[in-house]
Structures are given as structure tokens and as C-alpha cells.
ModelCIF file with pLDDT and N, C-alpha, C, O atoms, coordinates in Angstrom:
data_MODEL
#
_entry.id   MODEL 
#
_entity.id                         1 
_entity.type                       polymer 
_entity.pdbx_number_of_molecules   1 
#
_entity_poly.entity_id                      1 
_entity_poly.type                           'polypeptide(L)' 
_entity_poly.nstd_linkage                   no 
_entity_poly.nstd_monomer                   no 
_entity_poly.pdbx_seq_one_letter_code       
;(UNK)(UNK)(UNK)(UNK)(UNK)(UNK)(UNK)(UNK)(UNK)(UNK)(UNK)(UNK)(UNK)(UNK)(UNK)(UNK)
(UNK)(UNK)(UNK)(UNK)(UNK)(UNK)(UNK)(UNK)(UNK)(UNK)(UNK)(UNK)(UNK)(UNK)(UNK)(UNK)
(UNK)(UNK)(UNK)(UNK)(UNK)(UNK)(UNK)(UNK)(UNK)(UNK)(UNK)(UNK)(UNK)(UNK)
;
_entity_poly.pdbx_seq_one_letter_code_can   XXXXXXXXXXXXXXXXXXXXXXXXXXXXXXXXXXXXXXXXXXXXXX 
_entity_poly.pdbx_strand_id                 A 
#
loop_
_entity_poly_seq.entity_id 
_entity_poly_seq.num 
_entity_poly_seq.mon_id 
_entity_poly_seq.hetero 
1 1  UNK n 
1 2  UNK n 
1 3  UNK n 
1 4  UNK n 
1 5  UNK n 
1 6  UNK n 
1 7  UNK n 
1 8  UNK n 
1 9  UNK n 
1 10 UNK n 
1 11 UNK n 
1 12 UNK n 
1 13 UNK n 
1 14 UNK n 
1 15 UNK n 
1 16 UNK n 
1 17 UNK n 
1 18 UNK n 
1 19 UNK n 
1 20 UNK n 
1 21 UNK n 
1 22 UNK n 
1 23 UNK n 
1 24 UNK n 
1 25 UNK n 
1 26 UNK n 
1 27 UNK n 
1 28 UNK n 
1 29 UNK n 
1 30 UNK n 
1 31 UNK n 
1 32 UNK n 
1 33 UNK n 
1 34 UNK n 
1 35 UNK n 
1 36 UNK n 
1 37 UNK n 
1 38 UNK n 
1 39 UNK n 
1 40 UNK n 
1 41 UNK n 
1 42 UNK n 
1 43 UNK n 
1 44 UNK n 
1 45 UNK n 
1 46 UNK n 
#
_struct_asym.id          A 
_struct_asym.entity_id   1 
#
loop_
_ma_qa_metric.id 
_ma_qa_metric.mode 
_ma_qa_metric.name 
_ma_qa_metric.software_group_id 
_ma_qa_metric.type 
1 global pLDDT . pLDDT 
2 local  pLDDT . pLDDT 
#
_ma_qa_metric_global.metric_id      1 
_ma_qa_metric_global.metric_value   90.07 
_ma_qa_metric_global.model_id       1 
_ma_qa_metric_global.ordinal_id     1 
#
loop_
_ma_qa_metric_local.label_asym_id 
_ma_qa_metric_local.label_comp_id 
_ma_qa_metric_local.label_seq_id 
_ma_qa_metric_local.metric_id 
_ma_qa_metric_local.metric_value 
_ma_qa_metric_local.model_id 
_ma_qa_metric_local.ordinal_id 
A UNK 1  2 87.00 1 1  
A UNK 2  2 88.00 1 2  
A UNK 3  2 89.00 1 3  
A UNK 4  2 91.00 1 4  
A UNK 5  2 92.00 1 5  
A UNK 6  2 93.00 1 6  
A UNK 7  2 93.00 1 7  
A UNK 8  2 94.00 1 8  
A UNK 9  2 95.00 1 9  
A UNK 10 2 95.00 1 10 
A UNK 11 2 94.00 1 11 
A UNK 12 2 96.00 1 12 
A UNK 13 2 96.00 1 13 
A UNK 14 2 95.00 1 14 
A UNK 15 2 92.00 1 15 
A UNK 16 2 94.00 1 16 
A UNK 17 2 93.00 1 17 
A UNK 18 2 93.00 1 18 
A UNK 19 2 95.00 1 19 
A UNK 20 2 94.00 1 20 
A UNK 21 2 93.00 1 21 
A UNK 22 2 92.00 1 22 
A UNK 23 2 93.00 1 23 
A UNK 24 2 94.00 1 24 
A UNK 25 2 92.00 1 25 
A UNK 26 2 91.00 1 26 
A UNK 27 2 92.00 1 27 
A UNK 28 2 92.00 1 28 
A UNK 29 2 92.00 1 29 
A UNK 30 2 90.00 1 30 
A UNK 31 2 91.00 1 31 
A UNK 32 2 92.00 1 32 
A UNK 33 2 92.00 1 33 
A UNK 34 2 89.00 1 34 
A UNK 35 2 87.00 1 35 
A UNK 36 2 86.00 1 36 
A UNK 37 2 86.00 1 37 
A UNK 38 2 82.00 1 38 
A UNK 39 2 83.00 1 39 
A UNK 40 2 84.00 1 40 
A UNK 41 2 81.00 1 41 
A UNK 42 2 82.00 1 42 
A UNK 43 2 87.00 1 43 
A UNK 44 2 83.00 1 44 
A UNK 45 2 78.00 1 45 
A UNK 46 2 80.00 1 46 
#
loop_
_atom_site.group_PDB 
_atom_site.id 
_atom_site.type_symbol 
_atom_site.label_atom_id 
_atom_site.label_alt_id 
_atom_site.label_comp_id 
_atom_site.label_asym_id 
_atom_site.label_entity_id 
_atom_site.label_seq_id 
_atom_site.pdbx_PDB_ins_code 
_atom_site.Cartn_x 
_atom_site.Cartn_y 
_atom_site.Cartn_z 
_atom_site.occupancy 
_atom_site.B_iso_or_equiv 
_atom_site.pdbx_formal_charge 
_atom_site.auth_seq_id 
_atom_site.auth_comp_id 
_atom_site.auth_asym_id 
_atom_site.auth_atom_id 
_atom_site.pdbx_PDB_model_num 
ATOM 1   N N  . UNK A 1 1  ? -98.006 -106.563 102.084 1.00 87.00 ? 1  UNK A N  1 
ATOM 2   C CA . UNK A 1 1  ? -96.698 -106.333 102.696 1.00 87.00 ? 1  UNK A CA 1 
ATOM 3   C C  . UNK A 1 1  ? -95.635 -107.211 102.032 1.00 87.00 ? 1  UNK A C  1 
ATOM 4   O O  . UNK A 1 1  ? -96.103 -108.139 101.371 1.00 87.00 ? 1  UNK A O  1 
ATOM 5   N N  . UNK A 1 2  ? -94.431 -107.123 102.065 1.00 88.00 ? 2  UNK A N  1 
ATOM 6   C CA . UNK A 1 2  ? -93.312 -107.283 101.575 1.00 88.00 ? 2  UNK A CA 1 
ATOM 7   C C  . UNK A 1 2  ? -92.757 -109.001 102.044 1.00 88.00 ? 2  UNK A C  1 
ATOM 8   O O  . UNK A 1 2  ? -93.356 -109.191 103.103 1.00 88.00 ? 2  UNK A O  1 
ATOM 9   N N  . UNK A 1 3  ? -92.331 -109.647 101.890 1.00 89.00 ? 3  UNK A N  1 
ATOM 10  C CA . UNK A 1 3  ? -91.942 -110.660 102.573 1.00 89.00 ? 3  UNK A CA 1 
ATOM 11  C C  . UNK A 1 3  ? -90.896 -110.060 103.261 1.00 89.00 ? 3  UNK A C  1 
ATOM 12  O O  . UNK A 1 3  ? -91.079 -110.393 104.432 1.00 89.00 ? 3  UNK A O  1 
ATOM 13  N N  . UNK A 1 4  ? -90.328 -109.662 103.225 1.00 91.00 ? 4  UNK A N  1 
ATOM 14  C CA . UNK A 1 4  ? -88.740 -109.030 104.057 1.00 91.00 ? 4  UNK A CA 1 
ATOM 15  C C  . UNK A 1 4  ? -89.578 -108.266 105.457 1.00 91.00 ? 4  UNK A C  1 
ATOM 16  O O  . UNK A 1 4  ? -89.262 -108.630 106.589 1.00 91.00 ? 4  UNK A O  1 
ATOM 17  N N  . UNK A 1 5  ? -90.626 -107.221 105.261 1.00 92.00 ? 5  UNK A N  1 
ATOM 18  C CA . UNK A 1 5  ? -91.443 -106.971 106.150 1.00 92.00 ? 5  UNK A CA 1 
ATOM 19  C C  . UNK A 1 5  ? -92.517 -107.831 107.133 1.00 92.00 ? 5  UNK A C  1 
ATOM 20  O O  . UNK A 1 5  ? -92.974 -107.512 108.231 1.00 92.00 ? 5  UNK A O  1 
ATOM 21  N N  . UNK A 1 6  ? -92.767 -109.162 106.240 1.00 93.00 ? 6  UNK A N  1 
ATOM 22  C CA . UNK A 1 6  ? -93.449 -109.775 106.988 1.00 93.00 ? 6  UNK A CA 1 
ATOM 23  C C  . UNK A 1 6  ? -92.214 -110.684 108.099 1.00 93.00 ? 6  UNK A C  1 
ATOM 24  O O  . UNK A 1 6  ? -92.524 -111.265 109.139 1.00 93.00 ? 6  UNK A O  1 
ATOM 25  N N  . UNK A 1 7  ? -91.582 -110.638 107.837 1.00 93.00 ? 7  UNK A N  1 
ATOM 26  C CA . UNK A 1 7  ? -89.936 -111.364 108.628 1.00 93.00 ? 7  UNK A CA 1 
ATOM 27  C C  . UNK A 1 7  ? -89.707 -110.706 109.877 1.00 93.00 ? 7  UNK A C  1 
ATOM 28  O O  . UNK A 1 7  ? -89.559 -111.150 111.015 1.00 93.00 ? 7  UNK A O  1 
ATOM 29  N N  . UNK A 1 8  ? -89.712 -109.305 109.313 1.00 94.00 ? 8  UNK A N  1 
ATOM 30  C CA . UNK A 1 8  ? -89.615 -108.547 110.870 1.00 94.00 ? 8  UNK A CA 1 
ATOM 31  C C  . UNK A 1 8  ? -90.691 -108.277 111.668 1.00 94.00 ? 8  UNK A C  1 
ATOM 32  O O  . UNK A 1 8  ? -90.494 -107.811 112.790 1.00 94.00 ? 8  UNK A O  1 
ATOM 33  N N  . UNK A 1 9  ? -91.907 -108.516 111.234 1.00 95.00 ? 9  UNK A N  1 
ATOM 34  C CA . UNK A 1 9  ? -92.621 -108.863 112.356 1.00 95.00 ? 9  UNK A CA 1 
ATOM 35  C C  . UNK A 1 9  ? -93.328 -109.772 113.103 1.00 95.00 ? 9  UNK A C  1 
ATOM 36  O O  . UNK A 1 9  ? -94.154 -109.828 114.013 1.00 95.00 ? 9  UNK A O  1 
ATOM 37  N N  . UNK A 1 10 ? -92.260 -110.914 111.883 1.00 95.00 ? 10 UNK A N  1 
ATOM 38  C CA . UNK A 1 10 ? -92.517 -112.204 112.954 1.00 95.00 ? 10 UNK A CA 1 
ATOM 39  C C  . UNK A 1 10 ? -91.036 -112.431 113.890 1.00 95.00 ? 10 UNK A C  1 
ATOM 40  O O  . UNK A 1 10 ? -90.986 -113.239 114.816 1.00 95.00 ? 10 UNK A O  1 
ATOM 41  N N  . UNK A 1 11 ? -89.716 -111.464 113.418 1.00 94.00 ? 11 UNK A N  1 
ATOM 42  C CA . UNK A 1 11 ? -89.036 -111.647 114.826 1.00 94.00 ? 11 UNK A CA 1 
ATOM 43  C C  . UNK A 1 11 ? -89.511 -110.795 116.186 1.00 94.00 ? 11 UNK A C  1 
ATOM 44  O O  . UNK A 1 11 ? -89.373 -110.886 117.406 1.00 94.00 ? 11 UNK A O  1 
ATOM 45  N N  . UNK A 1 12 ? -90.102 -109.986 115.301 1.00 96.00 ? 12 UNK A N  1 
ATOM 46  C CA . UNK A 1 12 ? -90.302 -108.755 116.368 1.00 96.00 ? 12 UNK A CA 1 
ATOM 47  C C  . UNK A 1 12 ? -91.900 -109.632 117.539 1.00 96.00 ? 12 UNK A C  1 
ATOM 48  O O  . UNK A 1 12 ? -92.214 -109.365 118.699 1.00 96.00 ? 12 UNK A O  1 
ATOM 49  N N  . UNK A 1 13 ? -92.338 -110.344 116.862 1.00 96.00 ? 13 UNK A N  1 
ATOM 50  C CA . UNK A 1 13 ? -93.300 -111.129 117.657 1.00 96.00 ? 13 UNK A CA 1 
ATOM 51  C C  . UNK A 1 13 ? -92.967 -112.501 118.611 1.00 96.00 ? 13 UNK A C  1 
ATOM 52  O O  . UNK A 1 13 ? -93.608 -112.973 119.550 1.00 96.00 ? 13 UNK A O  1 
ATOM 53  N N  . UNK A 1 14 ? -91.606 -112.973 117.933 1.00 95.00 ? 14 UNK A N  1 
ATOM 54  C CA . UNK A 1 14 ? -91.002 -113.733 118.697 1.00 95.00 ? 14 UNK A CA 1 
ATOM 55  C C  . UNK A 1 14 ? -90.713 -113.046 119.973 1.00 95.00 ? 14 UNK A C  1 
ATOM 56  O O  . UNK A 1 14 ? -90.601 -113.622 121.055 1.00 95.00 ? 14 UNK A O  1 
ATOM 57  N N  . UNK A 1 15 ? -90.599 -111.766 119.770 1.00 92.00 ? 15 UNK A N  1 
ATOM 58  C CA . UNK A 1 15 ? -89.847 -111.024 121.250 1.00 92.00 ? 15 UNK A CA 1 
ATOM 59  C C  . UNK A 1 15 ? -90.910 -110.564 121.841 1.00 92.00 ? 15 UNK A C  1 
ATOM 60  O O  . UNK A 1 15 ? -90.726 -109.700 122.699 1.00 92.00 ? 15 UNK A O  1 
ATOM 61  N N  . UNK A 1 16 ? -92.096 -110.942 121.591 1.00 94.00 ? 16 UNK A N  1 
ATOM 62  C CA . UNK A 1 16 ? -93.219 -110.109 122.614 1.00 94.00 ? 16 UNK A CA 1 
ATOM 63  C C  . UNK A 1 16 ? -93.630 -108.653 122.051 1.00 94.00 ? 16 UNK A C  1 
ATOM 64  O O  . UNK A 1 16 ? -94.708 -108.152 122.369 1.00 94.00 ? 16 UNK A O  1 
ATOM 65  N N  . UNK A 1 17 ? -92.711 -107.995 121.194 1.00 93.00 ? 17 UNK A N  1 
ATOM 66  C CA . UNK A 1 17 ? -92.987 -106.961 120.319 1.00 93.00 ? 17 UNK A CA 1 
ATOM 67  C C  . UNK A 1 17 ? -94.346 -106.933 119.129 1.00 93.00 ? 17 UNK A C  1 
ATOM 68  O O  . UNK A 1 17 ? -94.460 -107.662 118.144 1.00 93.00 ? 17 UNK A O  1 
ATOM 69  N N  . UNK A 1 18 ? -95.204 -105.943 119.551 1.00 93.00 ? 18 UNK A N  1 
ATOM 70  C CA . UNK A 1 18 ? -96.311 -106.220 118.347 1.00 93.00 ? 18 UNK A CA 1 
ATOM 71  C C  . UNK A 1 18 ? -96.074 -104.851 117.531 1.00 93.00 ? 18 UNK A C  1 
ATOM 72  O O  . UNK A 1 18 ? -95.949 -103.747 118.062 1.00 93.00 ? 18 UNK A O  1 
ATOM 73  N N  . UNK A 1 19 ? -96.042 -105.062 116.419 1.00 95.00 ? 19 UNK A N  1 
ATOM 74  C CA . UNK A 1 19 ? -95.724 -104.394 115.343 1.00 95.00 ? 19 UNK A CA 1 
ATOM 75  C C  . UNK A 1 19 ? -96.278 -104.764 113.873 1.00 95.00 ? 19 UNK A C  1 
ATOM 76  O O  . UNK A 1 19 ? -95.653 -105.689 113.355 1.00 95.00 ? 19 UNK A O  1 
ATOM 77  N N  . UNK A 1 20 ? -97.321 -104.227 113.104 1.00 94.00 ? 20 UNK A N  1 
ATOM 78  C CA . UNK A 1 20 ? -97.297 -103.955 111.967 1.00 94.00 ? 20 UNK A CA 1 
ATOM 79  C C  . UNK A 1 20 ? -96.549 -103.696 110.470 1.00 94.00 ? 20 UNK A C  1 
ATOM 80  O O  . UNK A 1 20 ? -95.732 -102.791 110.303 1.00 94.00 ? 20 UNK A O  1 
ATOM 81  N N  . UNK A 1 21 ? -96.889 -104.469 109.604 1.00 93.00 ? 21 UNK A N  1 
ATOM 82  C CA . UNK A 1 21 ? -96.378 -103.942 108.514 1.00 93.00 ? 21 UNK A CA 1 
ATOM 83  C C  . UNK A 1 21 ? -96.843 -102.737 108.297 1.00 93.00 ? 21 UNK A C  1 
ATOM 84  O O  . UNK A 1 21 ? -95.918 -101.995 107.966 1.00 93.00 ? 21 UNK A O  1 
ATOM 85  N N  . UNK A 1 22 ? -98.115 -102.067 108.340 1.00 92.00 ? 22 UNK A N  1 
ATOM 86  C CA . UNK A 1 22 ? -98.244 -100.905 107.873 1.00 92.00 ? 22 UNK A CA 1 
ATOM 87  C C  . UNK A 1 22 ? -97.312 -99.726  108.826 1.00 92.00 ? 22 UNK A C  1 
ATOM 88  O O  . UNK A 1 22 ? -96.760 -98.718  108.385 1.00 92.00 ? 22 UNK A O  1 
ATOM 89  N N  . UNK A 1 23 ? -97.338 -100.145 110.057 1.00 93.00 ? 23 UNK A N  1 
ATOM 90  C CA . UNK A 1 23 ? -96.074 -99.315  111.117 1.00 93.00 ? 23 UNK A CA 1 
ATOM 91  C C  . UNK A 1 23 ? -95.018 -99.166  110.511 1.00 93.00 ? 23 UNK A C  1 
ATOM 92  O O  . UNK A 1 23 ? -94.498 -98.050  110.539 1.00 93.00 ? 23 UNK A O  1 
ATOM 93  N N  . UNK A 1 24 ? -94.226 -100.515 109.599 1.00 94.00 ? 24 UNK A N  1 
ATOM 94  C CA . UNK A 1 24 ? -93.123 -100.306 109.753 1.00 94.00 ? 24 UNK A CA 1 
ATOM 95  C C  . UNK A 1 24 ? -93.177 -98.971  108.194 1.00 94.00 ? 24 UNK A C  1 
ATOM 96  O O  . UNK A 1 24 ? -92.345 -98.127  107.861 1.00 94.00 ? 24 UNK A O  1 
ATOM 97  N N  . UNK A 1 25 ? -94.378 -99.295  107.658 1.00 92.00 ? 25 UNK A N  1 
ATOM 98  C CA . UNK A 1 25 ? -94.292 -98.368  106.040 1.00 92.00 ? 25 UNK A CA 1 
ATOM 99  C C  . UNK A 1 25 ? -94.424 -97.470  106.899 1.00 92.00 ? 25 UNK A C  1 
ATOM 100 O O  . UNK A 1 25 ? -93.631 -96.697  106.360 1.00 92.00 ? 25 UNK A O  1 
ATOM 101 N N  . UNK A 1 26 ? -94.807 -96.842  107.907 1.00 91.00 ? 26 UNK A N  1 
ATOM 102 C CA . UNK A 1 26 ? -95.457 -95.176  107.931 1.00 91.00 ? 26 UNK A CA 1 
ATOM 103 C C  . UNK A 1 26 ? -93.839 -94.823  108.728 1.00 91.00 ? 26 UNK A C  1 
ATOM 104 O O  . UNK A 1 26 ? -93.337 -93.723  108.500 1.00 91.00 ? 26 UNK A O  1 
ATOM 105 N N  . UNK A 1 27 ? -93.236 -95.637  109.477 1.00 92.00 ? 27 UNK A N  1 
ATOM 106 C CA . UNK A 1 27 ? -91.642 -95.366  110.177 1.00 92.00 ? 27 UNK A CA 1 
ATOM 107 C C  . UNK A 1 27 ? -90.872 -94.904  109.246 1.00 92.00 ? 27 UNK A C  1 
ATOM 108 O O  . UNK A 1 27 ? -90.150 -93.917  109.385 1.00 92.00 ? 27 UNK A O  1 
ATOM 109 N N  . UNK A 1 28 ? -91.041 -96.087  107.478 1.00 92.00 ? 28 UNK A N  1 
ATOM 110 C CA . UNK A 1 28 ? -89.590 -95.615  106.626 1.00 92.00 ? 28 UNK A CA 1 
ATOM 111 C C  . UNK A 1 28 ? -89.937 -94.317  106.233 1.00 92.00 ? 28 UNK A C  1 
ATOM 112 O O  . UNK A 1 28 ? -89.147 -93.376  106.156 1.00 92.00 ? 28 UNK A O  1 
ATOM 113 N N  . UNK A 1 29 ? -91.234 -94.284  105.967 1.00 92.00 ? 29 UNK A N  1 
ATOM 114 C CA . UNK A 1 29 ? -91.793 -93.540  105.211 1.00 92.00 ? 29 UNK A CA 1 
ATOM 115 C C  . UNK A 1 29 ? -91.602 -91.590  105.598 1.00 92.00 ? 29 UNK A C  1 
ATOM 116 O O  . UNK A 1 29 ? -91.654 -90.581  104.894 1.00 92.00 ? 29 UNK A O  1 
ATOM 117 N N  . UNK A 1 30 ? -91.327 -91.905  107.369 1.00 90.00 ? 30 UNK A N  1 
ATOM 118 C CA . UNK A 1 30 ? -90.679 -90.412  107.770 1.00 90.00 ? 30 UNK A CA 1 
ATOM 119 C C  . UNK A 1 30 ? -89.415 -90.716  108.259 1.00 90.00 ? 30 UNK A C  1 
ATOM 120 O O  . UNK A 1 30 ? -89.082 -90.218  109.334 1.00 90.00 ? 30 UNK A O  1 
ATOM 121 N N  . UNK A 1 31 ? -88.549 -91.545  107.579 1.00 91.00 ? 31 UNK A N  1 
ATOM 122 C CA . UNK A 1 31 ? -87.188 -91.189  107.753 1.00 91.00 ? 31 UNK A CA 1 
ATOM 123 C C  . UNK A 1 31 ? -86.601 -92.532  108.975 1.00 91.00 ? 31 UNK A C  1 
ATOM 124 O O  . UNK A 1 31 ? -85.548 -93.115  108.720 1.00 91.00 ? 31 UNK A O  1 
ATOM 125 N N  . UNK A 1 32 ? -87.215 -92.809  109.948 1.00 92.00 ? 32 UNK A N  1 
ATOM 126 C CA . UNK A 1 32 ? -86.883 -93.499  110.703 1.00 92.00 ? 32 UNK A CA 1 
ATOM 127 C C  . UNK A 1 32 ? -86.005 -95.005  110.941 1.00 92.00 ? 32 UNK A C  1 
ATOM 128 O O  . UNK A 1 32 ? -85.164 -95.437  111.729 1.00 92.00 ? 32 UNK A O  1 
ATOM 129 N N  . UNK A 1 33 ? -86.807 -95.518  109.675 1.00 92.00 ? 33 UNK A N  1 
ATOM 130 C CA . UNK A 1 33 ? -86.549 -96.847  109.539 1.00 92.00 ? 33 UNK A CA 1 
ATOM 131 C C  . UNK A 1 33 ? -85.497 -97.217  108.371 1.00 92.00 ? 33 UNK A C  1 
ATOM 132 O O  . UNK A 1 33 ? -85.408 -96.424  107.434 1.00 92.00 ? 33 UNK A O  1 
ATOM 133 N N  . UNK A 1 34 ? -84.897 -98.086  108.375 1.00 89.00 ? 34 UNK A N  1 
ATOM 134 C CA . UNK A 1 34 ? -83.838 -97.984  107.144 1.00 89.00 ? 34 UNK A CA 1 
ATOM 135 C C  . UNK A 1 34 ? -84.540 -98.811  106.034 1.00 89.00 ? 34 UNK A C  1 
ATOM 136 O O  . UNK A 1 34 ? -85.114 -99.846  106.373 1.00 89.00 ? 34 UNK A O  1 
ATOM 137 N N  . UNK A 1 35 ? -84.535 -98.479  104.904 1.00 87.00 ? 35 UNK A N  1 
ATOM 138 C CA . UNK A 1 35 ? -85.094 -99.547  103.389 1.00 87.00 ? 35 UNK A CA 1 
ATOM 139 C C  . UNK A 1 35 ? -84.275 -100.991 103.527 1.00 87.00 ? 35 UNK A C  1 
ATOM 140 O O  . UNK A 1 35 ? -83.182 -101.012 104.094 1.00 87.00 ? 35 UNK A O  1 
ATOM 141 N N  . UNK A 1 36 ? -84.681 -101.807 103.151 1.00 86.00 ? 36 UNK A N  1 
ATOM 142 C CA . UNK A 1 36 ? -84.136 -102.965 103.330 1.00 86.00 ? 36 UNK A CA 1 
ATOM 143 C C  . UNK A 1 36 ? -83.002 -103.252 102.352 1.00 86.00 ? 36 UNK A C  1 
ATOM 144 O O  . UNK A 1 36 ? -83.566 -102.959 101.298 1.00 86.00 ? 36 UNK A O  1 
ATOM 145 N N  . UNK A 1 37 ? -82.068 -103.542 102.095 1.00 86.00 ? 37 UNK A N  1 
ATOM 146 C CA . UNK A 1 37 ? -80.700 -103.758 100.716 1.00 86.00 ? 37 UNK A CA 1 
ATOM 147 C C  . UNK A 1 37 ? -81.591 -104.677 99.902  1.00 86.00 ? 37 UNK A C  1 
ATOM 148 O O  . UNK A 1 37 ? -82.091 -105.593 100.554 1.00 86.00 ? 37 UNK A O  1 
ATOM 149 N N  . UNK A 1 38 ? -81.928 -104.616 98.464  1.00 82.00 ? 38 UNK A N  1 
ATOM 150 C CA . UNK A 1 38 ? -82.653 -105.512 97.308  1.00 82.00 ? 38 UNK A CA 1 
ATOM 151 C C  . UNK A 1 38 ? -80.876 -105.655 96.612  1.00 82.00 ? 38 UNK A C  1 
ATOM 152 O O  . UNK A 1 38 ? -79.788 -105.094 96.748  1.00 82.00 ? 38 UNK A O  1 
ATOM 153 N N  . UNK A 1 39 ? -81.425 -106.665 95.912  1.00 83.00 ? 39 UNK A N  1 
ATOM 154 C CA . UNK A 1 39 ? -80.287 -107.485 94.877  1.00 83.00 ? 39 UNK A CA 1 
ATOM 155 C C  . UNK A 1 39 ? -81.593 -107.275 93.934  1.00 83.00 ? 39 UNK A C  1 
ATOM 156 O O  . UNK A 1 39 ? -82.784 -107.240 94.243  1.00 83.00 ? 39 UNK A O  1 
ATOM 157 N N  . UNK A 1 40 ? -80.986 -107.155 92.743  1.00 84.00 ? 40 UNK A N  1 
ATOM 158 C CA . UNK A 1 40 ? -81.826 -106.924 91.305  1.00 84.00 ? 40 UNK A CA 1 
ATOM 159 C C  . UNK A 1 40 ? -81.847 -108.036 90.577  1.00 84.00 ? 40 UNK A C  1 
ATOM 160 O O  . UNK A 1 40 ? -80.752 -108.095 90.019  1.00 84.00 ? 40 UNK A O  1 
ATOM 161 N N  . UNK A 1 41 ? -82.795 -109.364 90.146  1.00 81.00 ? 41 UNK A N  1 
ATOM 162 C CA . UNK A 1 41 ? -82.495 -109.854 89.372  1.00 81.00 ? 41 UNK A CA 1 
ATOM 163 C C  . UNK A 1 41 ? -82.499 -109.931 88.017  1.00 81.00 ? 41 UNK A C  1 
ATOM 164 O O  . UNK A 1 41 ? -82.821 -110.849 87.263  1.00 81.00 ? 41 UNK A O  1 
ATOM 165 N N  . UNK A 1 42 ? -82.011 -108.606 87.778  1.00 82.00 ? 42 UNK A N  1 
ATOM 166 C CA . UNK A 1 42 ? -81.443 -108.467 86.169  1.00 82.00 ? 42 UNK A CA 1 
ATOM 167 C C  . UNK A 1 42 ? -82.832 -108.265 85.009  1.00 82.00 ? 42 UNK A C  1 
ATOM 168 O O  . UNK A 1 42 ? -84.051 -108.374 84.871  1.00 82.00 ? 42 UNK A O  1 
ATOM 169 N N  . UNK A 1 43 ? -81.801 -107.963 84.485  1.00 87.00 ? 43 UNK A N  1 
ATOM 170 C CA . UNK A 1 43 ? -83.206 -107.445 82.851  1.00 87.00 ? 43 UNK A CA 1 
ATOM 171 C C  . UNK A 1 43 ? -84.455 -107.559 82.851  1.00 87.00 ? 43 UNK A C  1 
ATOM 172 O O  . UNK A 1 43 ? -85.207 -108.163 82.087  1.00 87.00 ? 43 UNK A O  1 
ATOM 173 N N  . UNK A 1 44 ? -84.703 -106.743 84.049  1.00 83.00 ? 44 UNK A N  1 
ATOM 174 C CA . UNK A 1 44 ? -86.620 -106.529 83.978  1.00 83.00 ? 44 UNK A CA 1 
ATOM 175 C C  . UNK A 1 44 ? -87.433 -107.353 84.795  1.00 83.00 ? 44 UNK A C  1 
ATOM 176 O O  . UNK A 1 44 ? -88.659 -107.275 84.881  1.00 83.00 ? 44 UNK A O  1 
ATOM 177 N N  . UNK A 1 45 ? -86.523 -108.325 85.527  1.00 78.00 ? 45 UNK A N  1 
ATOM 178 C CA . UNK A 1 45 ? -86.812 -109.486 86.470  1.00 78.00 ? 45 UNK A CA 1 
ATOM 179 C C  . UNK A 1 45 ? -87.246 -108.677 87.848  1.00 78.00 ? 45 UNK A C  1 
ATOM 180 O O  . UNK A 1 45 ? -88.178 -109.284 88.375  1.00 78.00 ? 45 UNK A O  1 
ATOM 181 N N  . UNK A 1 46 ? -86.933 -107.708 88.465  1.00 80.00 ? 46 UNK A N  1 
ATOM 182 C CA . UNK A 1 46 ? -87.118 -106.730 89.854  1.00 80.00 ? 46 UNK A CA 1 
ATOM 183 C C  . UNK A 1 46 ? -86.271 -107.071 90.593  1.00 80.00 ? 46 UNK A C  1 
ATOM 184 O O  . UNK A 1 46 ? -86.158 -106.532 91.694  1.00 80.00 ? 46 UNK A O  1 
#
């Protein structure tokens, strides 16, 4: 899982919410969930 994904489900666990990274892939994955905004670091860096 993603670090950005592992973030939201440690707020989402702060709140008593149990939730998965693989949940949140199968949510974006039909439309539900929004992609997270990436910054590129440049020439081949990701």
C-alpha cells in the first residue's frame, strides 16, 4: 500500500473507522474514491 493510503487508515482508525488499504483500492478502483494529487519529482524521479 501507498504511504498516502496507509495515512488514511490510520486517521480513519483514529475515528473508530476500520478500513483497509485494499478497500480503499477496490472504492477508487469503481469510481468512488478520489486518486490522491502526486507532485512529480522530475526527470524519471516518479
Amino acid at each position: 500500500p501507498s504511504p498516502a493510503d496507509l495515512q488514511v487508515v490510520r486517521e480513519l482508525a483514529l475515528r473508530g473507522v476500520v478500513v483497509t488499504a485494499s478497500q480503499l483500492e477496490s472504492w477508487r478502483r469503481a469510481g468512488l474514491l478520489p486518486r490522491h494529487q502526486r507532485r512529480g519529482l522530475g526527470r524519471g524521479r516518479g
